[in-house]
N, C-alpha and C. Protein backbone atom coordinates (compact mmCIF):
# COMPACT_ATOMS: atom_id res chain seq x y z
N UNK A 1 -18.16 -31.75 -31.16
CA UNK A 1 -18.49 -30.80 -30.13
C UNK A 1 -17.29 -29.88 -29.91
N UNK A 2 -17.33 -28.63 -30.16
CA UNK A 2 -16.50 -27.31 -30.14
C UNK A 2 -16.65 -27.17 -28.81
N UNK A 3 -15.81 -27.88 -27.70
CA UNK A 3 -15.39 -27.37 -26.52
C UNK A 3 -14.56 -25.59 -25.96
N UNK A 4 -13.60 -25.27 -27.59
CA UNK A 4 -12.67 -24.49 -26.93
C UNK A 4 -13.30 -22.84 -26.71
N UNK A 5 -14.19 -22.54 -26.91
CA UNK A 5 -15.20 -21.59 -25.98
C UNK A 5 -15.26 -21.35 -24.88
N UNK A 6 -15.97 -22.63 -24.27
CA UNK A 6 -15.73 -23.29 -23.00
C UNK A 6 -14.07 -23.21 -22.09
N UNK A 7 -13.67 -23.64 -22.62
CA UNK A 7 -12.04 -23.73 -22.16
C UNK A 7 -11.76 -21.91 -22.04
N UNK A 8 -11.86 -21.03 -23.11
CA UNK A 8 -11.62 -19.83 -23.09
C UNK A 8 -12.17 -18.68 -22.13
N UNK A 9 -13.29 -19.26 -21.59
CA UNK A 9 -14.33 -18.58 -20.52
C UNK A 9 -13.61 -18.68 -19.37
N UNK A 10 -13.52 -19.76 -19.41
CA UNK A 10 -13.15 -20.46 -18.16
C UNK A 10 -11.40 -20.05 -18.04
N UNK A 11 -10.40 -19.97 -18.59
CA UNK A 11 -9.47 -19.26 -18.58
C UNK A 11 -9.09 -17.96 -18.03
N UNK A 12 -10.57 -17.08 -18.82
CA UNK A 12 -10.38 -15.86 -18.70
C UNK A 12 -11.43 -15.64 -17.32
N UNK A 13 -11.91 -16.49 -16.72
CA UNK A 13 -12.70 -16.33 -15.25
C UNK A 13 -11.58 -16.39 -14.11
N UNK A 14 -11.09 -17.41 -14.56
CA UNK A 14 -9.29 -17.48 -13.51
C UNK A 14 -8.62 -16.11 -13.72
N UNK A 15 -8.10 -15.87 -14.61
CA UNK A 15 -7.49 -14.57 -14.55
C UNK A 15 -8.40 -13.25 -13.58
N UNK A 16 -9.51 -13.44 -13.91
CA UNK A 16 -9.79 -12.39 -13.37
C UNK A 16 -10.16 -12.21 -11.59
N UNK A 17 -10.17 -14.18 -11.15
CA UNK A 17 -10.07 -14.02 -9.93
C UNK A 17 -8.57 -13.86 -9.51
N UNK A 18 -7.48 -14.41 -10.10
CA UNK A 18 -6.59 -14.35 -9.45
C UNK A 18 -6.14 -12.95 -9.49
N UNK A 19 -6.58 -11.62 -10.49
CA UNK A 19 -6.22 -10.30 -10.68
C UNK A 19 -6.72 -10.06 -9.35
N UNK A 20 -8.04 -9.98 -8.84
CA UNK A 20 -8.96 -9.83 -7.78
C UNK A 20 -8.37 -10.32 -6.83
N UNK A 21 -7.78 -11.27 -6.39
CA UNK A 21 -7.16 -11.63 -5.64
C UNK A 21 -5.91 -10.95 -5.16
N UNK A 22 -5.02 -10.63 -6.31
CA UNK A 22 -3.78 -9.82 -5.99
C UNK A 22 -4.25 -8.45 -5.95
N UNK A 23 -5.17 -8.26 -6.00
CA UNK A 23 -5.57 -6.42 -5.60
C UNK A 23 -5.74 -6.36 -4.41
N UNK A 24 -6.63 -7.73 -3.66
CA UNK A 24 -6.93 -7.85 -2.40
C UNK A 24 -5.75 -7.89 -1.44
N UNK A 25 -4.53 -8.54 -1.69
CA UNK A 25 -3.54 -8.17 -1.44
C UNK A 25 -2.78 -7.32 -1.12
N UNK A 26 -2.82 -6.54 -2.48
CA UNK A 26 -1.64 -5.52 -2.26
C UNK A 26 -2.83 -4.11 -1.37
N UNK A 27 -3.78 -4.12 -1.55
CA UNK A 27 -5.03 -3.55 -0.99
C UNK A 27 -4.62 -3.50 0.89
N UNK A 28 -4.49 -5.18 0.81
CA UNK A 28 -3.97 -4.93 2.65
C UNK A 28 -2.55 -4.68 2.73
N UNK A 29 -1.85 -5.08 1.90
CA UNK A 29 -0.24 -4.32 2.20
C UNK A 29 -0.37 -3.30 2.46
N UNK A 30 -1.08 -2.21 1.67
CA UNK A 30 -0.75 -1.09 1.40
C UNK A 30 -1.75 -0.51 2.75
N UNK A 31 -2.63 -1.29 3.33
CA UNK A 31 -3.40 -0.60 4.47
C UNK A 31 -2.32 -0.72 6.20
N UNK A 32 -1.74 -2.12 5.70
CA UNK A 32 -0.58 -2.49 7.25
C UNK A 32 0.51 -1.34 6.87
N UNK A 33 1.31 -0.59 5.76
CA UNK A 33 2.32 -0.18 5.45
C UNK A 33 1.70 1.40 6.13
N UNK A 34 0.65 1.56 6.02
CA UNK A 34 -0.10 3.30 6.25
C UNK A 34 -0.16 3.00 7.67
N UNK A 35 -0.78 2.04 8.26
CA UNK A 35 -0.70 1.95 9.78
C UNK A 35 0.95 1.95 10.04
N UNK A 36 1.80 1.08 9.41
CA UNK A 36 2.93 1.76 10.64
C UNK A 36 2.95 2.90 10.55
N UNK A 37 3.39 3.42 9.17
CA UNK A 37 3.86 4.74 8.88
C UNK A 37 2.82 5.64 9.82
N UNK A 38 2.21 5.60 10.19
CA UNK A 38 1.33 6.57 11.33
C UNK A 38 1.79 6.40 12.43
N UNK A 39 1.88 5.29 12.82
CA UNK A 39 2.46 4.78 13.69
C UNK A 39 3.97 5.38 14.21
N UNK A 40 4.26 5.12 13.44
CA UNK A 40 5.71 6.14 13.71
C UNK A 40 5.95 7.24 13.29
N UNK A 41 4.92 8.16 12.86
CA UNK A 41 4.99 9.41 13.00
C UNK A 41 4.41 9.89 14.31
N UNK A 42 3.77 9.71 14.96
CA UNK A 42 3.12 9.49 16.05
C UNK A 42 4.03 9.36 17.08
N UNK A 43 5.03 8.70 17.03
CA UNK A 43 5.98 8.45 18.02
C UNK A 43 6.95 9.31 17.98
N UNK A 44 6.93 10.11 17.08
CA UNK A 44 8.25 11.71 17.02
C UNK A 44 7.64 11.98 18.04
N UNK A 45 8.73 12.51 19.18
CA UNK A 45 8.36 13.44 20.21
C UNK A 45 8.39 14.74 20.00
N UNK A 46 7.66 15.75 20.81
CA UNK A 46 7.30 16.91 19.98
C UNK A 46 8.68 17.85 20.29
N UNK A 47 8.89 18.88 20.04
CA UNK A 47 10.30 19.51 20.01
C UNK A 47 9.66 20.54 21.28
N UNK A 48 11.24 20.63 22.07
CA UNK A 48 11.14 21.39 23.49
C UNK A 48 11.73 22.37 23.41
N UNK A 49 11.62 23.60 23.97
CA UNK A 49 11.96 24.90 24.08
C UNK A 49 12.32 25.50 23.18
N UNK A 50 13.38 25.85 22.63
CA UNK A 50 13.56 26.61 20.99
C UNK A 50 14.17 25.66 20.02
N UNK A 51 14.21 24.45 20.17
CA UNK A 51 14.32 23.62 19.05
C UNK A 51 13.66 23.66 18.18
N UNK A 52 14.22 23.91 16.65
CA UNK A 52 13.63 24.47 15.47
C UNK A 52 13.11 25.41 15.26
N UNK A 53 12.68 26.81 16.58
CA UNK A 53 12.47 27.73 16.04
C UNK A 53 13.62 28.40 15.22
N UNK A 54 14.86 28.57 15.25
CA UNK A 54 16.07 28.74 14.58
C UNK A 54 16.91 29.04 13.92
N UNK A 55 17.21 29.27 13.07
CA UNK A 55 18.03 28.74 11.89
C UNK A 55 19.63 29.68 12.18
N UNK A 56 20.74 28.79 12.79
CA UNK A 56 21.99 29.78 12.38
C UNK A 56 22.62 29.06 10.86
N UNK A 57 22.91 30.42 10.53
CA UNK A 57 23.60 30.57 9.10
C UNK A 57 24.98 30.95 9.35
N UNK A 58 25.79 30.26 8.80
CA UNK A 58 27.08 31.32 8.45
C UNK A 58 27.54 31.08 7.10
N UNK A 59 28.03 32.67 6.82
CA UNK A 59 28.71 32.37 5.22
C UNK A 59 29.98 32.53 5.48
């Protein structure tokens, strides 16, 4: 009985959950990393009176 078929399916079924798995992962990293980053853009306070309208130069 030629088991290693069997064995090879089944190998390549793991790989593809554990790929699936680490997508799911980095999937929510990458969704918590966009919430801060909003997050703290959000929290710049906005600029008051002629701040940044501006620019002095000297040469």
């Amino acid at each position: 009985m030629d088991i290693s078929g069997v064995q090879t399916a089944a190998i390549a079924s793991n790989v593809g959950q554990n790929d699936a798995a680490g997508i799911a992962v980095l999937k929510k990293a990458m969704d918590v990393q966009k919430e801060s980053a909003l997050q703290l853009i959000e929290s710049i306070p906005a600029p008051s009176g002629n701040t940044g309208h501006n620019i002095n130069v000297k040469v």
